[in-house]
N, C-alpha and C. Protein backbone atom coordinates (compact mmCIF):
# COMPACT_ATOMS: atom_id res chain seq x y z
N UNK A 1 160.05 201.67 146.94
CA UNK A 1 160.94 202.67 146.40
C UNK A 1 160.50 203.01 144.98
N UNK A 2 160.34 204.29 144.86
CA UNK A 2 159.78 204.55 143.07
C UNK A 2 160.73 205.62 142.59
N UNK A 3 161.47 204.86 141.35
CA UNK A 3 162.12 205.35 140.16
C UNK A 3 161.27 206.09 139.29
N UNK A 4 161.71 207.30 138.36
CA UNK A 4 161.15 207.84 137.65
C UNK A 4 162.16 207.71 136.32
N UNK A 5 161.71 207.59 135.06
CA UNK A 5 162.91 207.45 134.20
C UNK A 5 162.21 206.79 132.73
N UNK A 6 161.87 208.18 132.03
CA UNK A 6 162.97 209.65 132.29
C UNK A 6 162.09 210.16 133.11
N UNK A 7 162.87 211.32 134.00
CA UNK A 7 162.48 211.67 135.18
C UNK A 7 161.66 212.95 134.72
N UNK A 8 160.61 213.22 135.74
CA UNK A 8 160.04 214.38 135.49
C UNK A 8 160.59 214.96 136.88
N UNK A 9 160.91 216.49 136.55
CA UNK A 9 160.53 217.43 135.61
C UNK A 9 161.63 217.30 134.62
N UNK A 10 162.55 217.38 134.77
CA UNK A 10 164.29 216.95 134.41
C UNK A 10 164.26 216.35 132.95
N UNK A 11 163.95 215.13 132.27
CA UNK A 11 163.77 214.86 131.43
C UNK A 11 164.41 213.44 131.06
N UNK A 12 165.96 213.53 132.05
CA UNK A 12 166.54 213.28 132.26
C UNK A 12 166.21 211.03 132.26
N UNK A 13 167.32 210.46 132.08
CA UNK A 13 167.44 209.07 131.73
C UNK A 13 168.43 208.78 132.77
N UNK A 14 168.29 207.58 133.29
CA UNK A 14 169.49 206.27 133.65
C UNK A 14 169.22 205.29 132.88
N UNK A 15 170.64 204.49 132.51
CA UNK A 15 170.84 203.21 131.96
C UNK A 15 169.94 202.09 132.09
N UNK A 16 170.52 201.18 131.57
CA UNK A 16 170.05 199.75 131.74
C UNK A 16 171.00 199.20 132.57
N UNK A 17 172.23 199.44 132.32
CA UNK A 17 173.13 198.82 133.49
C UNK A 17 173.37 199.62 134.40
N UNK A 18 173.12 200.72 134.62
CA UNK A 18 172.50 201.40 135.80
C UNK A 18 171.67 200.91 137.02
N UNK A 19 170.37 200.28 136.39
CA UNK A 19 169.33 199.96 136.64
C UNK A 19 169.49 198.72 137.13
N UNK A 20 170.31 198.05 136.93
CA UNK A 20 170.59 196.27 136.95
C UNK A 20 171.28 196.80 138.19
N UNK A 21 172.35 197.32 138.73
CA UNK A 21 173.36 197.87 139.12
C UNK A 21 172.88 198.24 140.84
N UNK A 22 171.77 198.89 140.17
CA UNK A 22 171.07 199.04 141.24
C UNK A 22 169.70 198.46 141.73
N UNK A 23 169.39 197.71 141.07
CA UNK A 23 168.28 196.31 141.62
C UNK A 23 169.54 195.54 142.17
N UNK A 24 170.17 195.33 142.04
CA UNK A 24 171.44 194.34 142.62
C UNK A 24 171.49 194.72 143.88
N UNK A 25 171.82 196.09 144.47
CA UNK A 25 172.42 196.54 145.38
C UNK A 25 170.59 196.69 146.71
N UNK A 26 169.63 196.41 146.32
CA UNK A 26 168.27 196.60 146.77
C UNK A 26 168.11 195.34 147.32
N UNK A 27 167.46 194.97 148.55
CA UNK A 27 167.16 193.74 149.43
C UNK A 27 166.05 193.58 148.06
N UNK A 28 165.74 192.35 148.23
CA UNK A 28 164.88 191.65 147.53
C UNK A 28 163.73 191.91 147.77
N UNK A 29 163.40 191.98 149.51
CA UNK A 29 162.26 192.14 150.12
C UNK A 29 162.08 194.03 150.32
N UNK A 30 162.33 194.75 149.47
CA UNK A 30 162.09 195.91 149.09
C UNK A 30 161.54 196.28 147.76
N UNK A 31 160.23 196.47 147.56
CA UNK A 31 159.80 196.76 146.38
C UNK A 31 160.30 198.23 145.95
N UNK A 32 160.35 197.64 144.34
CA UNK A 32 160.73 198.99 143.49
C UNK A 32 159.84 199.28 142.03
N UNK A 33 159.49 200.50 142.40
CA UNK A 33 158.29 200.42 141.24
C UNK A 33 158.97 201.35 140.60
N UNK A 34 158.56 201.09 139.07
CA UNK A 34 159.53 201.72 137.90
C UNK A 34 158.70 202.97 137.06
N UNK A 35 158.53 203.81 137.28
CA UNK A 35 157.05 204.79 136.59
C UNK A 35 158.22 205.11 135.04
N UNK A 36 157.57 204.81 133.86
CA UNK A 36 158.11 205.00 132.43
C UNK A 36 157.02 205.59 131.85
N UNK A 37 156.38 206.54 132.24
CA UNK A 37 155.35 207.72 131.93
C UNK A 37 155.64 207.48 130.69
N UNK A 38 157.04 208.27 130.52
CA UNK A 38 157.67 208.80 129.16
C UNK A 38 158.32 207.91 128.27
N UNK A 39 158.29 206.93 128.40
CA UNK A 39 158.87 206.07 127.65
C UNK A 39 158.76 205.81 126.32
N UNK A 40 157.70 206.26 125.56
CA UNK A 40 157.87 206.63 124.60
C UNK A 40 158.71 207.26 123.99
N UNK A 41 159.42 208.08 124.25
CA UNK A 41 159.53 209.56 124.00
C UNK A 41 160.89 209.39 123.96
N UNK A 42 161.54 208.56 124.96
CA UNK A 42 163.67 208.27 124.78
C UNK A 42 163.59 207.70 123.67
N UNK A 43 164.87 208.37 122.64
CA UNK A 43 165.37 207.78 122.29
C UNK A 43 166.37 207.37 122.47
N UNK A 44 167.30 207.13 123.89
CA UNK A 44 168.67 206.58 123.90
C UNK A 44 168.74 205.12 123.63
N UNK A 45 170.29 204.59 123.14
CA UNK A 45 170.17 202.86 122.98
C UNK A 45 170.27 202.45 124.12
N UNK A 46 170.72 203.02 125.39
CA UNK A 46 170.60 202.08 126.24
C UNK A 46 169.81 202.18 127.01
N UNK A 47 168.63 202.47 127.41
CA UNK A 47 167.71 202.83 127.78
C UNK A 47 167.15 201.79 128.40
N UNK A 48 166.97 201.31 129.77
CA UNK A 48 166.87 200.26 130.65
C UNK A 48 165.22 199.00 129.19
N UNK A 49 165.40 197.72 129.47
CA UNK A 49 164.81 197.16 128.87
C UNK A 49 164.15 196.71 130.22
N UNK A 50 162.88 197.38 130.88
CA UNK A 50 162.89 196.85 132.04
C UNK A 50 162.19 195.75 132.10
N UNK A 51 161.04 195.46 130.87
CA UNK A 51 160.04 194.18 131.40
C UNK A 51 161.25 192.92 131.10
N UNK A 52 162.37 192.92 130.61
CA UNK A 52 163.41 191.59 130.05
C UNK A 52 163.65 191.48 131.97
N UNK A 53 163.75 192.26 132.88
CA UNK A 53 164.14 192.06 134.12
C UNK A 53 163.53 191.74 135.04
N UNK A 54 161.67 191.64 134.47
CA UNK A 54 161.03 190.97 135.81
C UNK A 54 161.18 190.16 136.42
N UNK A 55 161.42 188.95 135.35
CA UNK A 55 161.83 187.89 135.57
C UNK A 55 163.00 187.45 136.81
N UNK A 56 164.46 188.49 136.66
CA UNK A 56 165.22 187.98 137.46
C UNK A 56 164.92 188.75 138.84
N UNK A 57 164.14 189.70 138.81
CA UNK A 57 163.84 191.00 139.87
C UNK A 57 162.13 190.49 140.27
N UNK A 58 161.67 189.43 141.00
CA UNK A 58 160.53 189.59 141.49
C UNK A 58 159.97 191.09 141.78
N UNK A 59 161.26 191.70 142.72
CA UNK A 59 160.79 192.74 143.38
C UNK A 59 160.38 194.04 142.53
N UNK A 60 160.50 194.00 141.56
CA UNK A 60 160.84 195.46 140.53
C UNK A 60 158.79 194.90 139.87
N UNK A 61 158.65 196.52 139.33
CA UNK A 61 157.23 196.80 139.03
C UNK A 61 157.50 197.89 137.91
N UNK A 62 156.52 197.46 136.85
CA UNK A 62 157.21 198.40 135.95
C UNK A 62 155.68 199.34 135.62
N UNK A 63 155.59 200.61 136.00
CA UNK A 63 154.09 201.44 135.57
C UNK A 63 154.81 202.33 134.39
N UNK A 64 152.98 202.14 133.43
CA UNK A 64 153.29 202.78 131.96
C UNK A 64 151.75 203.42 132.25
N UNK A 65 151.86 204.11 131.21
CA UNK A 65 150.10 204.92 131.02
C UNK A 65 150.06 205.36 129.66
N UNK A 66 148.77 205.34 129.54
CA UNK A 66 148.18 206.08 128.08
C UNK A 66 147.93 207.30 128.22
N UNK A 67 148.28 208.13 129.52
CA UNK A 67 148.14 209.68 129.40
C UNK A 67 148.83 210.74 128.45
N UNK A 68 150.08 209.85 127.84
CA UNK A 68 150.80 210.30 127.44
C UNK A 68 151.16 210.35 125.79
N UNK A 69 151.87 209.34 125.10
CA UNK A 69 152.30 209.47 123.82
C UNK A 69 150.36 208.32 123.36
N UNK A 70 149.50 208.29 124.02
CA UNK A 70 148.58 207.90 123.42
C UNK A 70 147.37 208.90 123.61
N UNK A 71 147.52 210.03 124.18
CA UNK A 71 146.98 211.07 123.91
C UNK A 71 145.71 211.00 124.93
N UNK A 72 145.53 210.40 126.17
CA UNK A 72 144.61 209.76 126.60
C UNK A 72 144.37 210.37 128.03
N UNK A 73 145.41 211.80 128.67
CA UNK A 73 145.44 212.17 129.75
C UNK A 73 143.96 212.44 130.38
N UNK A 74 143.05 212.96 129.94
CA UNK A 74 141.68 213.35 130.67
C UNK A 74 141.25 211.87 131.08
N UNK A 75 141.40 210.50 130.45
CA UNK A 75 141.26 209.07 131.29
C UNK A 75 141.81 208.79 132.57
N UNK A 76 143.17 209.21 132.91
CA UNK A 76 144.14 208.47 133.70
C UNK A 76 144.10 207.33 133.50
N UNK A 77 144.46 206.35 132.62
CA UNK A 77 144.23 205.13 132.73
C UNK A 77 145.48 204.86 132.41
N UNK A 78 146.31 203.86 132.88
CA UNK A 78 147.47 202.70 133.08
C UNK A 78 147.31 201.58 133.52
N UNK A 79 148.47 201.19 133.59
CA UNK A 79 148.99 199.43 134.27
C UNK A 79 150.78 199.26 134.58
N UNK A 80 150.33 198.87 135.43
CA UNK A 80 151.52 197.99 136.15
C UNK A 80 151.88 196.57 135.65
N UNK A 81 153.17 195.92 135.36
CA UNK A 81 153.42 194.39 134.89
C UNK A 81 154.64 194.57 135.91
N UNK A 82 154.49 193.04 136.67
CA UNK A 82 155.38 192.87 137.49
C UNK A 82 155.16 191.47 138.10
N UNK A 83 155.43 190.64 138.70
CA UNK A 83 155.36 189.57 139.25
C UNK A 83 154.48 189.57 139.96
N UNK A 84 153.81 187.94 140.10
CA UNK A 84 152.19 188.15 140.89
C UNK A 84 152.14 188.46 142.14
N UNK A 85 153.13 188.27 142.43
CA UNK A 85 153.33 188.68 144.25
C UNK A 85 153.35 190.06 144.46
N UNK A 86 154.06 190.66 143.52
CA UNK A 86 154.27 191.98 143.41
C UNK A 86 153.25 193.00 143.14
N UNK A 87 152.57 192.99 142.05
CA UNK A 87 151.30 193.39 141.99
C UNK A 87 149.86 192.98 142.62
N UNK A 88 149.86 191.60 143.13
CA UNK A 88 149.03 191.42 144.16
C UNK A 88 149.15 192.65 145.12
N UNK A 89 150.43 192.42 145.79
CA UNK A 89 150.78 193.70 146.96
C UNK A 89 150.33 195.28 146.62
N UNK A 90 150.77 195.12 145.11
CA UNK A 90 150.41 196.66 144.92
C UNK A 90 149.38 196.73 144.65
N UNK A 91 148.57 196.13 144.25
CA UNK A 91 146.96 196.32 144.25
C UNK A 91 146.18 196.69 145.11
N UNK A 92 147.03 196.34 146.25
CA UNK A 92 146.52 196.67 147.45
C UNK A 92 146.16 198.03 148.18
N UNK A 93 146.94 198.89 147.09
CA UNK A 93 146.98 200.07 147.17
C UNK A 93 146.14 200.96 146.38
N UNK A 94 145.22 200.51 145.26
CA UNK A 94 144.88 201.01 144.75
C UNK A 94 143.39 201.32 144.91
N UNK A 95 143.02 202.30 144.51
CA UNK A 95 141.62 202.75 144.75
C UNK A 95 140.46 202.42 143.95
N UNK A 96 139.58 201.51 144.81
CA UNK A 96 138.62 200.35 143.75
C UNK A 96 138.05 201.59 143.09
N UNK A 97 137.77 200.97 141.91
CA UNK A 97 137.14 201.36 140.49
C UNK A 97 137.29 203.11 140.42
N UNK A 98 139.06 202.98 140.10
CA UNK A 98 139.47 204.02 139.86
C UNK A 98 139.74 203.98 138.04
N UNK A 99 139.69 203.17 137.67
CA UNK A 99 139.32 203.26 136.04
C UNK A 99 138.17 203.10 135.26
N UNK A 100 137.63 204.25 134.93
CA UNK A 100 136.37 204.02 134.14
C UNK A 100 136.16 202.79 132.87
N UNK A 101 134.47 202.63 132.83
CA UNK A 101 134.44 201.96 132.13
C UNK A 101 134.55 202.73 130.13
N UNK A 102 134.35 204.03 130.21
CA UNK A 102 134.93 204.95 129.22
C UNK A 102 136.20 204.95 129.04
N UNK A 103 137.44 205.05 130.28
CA UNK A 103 138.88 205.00 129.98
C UNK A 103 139.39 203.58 129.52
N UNK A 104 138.29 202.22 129.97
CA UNK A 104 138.93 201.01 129.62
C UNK A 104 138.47 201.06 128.20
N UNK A 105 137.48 201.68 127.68
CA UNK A 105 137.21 201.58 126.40
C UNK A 105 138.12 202.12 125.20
N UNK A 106 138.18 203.10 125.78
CA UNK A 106 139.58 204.61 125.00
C UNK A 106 140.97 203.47 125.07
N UNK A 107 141.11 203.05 126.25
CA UNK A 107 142.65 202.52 126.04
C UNK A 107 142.62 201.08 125.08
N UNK A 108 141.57 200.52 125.33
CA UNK A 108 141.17 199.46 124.17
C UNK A 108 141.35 199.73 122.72
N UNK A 109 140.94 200.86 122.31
CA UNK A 109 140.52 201.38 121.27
C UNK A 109 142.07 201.83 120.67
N UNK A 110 142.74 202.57 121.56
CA UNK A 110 143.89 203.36 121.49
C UNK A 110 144.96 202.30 121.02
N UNK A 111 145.08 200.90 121.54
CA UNK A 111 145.96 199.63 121.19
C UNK A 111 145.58 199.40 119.82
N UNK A 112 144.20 199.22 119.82
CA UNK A 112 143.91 199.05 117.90
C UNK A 112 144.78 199.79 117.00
N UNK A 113 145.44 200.64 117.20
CA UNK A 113 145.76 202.15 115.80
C UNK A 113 147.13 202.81 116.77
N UNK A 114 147.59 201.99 117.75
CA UNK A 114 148.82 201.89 118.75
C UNK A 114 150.29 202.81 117.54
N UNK A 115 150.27 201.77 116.36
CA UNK A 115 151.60 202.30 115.50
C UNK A 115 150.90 203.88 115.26
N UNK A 116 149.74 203.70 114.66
CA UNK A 116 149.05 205.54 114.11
C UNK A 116 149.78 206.36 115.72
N UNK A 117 149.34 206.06 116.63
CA UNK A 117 149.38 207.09 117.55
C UNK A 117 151.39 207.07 118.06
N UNK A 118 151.53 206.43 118.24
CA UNK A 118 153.03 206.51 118.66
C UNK A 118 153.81 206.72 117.62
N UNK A 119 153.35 207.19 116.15
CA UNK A 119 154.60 208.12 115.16
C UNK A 119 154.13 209.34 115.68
N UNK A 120 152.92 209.75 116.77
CA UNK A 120 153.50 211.19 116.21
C UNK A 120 154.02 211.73 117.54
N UNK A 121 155.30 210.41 118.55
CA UNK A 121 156.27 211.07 119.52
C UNK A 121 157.60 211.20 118.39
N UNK A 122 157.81 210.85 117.31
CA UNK A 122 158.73 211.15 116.54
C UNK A 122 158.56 212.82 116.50
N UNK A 123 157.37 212.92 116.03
CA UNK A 123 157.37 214.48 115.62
C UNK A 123 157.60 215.50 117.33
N UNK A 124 157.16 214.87 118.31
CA UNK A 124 157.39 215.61 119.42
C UNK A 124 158.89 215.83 119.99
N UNK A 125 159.44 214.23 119.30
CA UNK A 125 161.16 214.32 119.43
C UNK A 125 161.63 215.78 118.35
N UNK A 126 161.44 215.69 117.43
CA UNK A 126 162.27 216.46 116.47
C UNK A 126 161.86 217.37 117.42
N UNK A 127 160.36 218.37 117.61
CA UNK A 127 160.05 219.63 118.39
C UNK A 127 161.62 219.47 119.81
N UNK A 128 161.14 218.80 120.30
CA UNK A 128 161.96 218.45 121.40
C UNK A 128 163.46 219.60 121.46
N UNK A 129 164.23 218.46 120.09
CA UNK A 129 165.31 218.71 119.54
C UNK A 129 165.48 220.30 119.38
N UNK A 130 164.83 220.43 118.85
CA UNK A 130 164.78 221.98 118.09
C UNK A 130 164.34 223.25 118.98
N UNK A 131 163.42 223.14 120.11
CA UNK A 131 163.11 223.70 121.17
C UNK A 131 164.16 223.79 121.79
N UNK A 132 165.14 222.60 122.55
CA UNK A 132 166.35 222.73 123.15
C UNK A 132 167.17 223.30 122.38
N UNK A 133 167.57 223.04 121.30
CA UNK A 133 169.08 223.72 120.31
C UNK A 133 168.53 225.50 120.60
N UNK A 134 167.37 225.84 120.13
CA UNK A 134 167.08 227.05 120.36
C UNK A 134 167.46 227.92 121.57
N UNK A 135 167.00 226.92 122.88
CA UNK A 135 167.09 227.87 123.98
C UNK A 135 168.32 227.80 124.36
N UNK A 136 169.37 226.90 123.74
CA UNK A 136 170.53 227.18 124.43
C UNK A 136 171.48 227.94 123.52
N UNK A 137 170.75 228.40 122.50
CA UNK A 137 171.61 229.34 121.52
C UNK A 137 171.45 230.41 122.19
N UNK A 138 170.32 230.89 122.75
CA UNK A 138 170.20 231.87 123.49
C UNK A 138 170.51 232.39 124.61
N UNK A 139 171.36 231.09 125.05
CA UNK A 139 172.38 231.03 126.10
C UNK A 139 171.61 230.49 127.85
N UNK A 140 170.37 229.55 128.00
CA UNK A 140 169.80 229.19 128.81
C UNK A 140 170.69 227.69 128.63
N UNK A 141 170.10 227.42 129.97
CA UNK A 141 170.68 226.01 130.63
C UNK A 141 169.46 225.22 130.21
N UNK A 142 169.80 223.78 129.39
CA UNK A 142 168.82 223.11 129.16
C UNK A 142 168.77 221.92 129.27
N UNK A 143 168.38 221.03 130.06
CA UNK A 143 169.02 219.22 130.45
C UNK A 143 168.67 219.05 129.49
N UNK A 144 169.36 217.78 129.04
CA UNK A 144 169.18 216.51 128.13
C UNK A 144 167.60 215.65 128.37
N UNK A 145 166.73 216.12 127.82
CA UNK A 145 165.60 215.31 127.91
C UNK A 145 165.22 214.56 127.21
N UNK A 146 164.57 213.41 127.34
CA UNK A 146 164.01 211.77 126.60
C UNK A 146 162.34 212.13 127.18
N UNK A 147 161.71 213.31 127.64
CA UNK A 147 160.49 212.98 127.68
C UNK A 147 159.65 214.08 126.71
N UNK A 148 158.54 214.41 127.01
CA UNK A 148 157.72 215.25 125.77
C UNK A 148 157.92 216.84 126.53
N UNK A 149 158.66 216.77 126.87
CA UNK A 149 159.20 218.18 127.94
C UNK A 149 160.51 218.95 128.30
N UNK A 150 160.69 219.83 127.86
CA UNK A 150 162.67 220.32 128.85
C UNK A 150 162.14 220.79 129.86
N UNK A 151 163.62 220.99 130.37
CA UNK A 151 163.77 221.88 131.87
C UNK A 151 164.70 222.69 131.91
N UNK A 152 163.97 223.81 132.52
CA UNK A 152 165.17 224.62 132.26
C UNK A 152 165.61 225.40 133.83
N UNK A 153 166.57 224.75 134.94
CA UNK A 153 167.23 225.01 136.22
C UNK A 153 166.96 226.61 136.07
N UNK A 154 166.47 226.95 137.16
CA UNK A 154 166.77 228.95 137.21
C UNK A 154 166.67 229.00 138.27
N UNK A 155 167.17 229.60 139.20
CA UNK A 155 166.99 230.29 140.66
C UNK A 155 165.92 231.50 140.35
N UNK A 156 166.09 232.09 139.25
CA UNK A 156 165.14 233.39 139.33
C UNK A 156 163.58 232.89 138.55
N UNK A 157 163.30 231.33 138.69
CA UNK A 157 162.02 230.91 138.22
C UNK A 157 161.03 231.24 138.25
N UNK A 158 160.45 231.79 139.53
CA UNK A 158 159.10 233.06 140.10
C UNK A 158 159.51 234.24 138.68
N UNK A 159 160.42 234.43 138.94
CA UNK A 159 160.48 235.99 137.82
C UNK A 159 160.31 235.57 136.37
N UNK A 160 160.52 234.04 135.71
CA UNK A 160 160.93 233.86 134.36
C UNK A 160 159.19 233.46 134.35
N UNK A 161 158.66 232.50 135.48
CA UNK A 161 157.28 232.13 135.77
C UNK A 161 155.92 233.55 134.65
N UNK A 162 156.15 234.57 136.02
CA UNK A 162 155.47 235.97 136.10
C UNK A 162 155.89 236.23 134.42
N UNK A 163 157.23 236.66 133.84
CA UNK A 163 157.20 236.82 132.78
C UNK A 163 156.45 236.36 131.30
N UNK A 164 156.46 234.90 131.60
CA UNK A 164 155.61 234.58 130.98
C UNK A 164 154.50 234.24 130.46
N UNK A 165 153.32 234.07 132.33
CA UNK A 165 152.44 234.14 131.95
C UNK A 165 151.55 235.65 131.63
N UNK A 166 152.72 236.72 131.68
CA UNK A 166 151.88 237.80 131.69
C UNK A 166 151.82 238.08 129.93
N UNK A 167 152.47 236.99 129.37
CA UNK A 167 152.54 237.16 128.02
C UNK A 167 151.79 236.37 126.98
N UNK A 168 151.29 235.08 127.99
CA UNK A 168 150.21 234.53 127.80
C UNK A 168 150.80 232.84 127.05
N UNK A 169 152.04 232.81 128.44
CA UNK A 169 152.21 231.79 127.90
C UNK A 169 152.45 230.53 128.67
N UNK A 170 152.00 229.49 129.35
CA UNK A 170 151.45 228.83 130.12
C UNK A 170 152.89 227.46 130.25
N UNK A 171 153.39 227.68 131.57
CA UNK A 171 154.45 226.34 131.94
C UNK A 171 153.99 226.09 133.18
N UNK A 172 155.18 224.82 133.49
CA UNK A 172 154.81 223.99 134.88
C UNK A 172 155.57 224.49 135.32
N UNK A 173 155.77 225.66 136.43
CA UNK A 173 157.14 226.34 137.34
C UNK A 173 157.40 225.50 138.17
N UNK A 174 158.64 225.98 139.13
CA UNK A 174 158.86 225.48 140.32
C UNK A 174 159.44 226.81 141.17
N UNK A 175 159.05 227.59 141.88
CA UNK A 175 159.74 228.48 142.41
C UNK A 175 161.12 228.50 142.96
N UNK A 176 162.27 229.28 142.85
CA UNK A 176 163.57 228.40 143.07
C UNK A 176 164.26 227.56 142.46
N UNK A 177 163.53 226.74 141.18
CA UNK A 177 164.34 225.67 140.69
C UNK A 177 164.45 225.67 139.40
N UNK A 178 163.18 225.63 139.21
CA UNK A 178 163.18 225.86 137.14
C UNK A 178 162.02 226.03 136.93
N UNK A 179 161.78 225.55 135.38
CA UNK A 179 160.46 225.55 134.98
C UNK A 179 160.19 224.39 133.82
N UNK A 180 159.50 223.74 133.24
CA UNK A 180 159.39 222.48 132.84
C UNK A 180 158.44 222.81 131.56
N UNK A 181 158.44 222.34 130.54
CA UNK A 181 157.71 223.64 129.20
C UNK A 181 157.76 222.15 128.06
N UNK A 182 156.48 222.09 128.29
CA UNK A 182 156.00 220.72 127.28
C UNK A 182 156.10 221.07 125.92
N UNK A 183 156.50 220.23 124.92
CA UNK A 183 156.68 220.23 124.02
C UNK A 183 154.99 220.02 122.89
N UNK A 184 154.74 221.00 122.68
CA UNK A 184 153.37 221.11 121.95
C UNK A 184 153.56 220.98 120.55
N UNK A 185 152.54 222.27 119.78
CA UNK A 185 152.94 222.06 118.35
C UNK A 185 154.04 222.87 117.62
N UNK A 186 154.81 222.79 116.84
CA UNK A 186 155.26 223.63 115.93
C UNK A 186 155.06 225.12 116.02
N UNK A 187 154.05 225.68 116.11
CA UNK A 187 153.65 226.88 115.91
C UNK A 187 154.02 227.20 117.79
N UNK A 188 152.80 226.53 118.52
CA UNK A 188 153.10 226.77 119.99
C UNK A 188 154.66 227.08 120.62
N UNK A 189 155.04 225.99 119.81
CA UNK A 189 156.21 226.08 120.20
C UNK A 189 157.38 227.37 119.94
N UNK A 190 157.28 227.87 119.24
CA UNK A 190 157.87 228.75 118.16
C UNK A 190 157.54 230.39 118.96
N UNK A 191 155.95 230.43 119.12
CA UNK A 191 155.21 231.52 120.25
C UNK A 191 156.26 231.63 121.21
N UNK A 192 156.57 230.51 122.19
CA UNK A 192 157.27 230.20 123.46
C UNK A 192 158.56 230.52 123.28
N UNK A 193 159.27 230.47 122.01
CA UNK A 193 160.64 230.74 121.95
C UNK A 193 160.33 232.22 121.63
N UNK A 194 159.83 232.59 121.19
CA UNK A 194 160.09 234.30 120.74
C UNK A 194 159.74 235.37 121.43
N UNK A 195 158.67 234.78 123.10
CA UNK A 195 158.68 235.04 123.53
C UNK A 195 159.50 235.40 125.00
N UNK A 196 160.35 234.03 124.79
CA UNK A 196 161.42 233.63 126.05
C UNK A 196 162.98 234.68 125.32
N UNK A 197 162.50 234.39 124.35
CA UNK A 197 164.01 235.13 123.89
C UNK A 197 163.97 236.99 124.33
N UNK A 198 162.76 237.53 124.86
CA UNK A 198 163.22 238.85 124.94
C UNK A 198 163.39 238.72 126.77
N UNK A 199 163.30 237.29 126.98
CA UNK A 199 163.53 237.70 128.62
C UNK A 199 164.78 238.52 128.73
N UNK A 200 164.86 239.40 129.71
CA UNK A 200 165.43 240.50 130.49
C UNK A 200 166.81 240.00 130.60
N UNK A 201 166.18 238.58 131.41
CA UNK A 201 167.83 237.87 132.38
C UNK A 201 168.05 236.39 131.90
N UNK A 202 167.75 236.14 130.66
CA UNK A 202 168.40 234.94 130.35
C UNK A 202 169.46 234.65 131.36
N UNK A 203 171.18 234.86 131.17
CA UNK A 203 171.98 234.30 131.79
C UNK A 203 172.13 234.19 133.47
N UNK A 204 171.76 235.68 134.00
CA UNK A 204 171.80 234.92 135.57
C UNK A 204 171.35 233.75 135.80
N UNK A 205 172.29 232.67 136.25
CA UNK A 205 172.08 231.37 136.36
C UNK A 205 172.72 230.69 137.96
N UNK A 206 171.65 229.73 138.28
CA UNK A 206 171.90 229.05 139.57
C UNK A 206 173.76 229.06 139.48
């Protein structure tokens, strides 16, 4: 079973006693793998502490990666921590020498200067912040996100999609559902709002 959290596209968080709540309610002999892509990036306090739970949860698997707040996506390189039984099993799944010997080097390198690189999800939080307050002044629907991304629900997503890339401005759509709009730089960011703000149909909403 695989959890996402915070969830993509959504942004979106569950608890820690959420999380307990529901490893409780899971057969033992059901693995649950925990993907915290974004984990950097929440700041809520309660925000599941998941490696404190391996311990009582054989079954639980917790995946992190450096694609993300370590700037490292063209590697794919991660890891899984979870109990030996557990990751034995899941190893099993994985595709031999799917990590370069360049990405083991980068993520090596990347732990050295770890504090340098993870202040600057502070600065992606504030963008974050300020990206959302914006679009919902403008009267769009905007989840609560903890990752380097909002979402914004639209039924008319193909049309908000088309609008914007004809303006030259590049998101992750979903036809029917929303659209998902990473939090870049300052300036990028700023492009994206001034451009979203002359949409046509802001308010028609799901």
């Amino acid at each position: 079973m695989l959890l996402c959290n915070p969830n993509n596209p959504t942004g979106e968080t569950f608890t820690h006693a959420e999380l307990v709540t529901f490893l409780d309610a899971i057969p033992s002999n059901v693995l649950v793998t925990l993907d915290e892509a974004y984990y950097h990036y929440n700041r809520t306090e309660d925000f599941p502490r998941s490696l404190e739970l391996l311990s009582s949860y054989p079954n639980l698997v917790v995946l992190r990666t450096f694609s993300k707040a370590y700037g490292l996506a063209g590697f794919r390189v991660g890891y899984f921590v979870g109990s030996e039984e557990a990751c034995s099993n899941l190893s099993k799944t994985v595709i031999p020498f799917s990590t370069s010997l360049a990405a083991q080097a980068a993520a090596r390198a990347a732990l050295t200067i770890r504090d340098q690189l993870l202040a600057r999800t502070d600065a992606i939080v504030a963008e974050r912040e300020r990206v959302t307050k914006e679009l919902r002044a403008m009267g769009f629907q905007v989840d609560n996100s903890q990752a380097n991304f909002v979402w914004l629900p639209r039924s008319d997503a193909q049309q908000l999609i088309d609008y914007l890339i004809q303006r030259k401005v590049i998101i992750r759509g979903f036809p029917g559902e929303g659209i998902r709009v990473t939090i870049a730089t300052p300036e990028e960011n700023t492009q994206f709002l001034n451009v979203i703000a002359d949409y046509p149909a802001i308010r028609p909403e799901i």
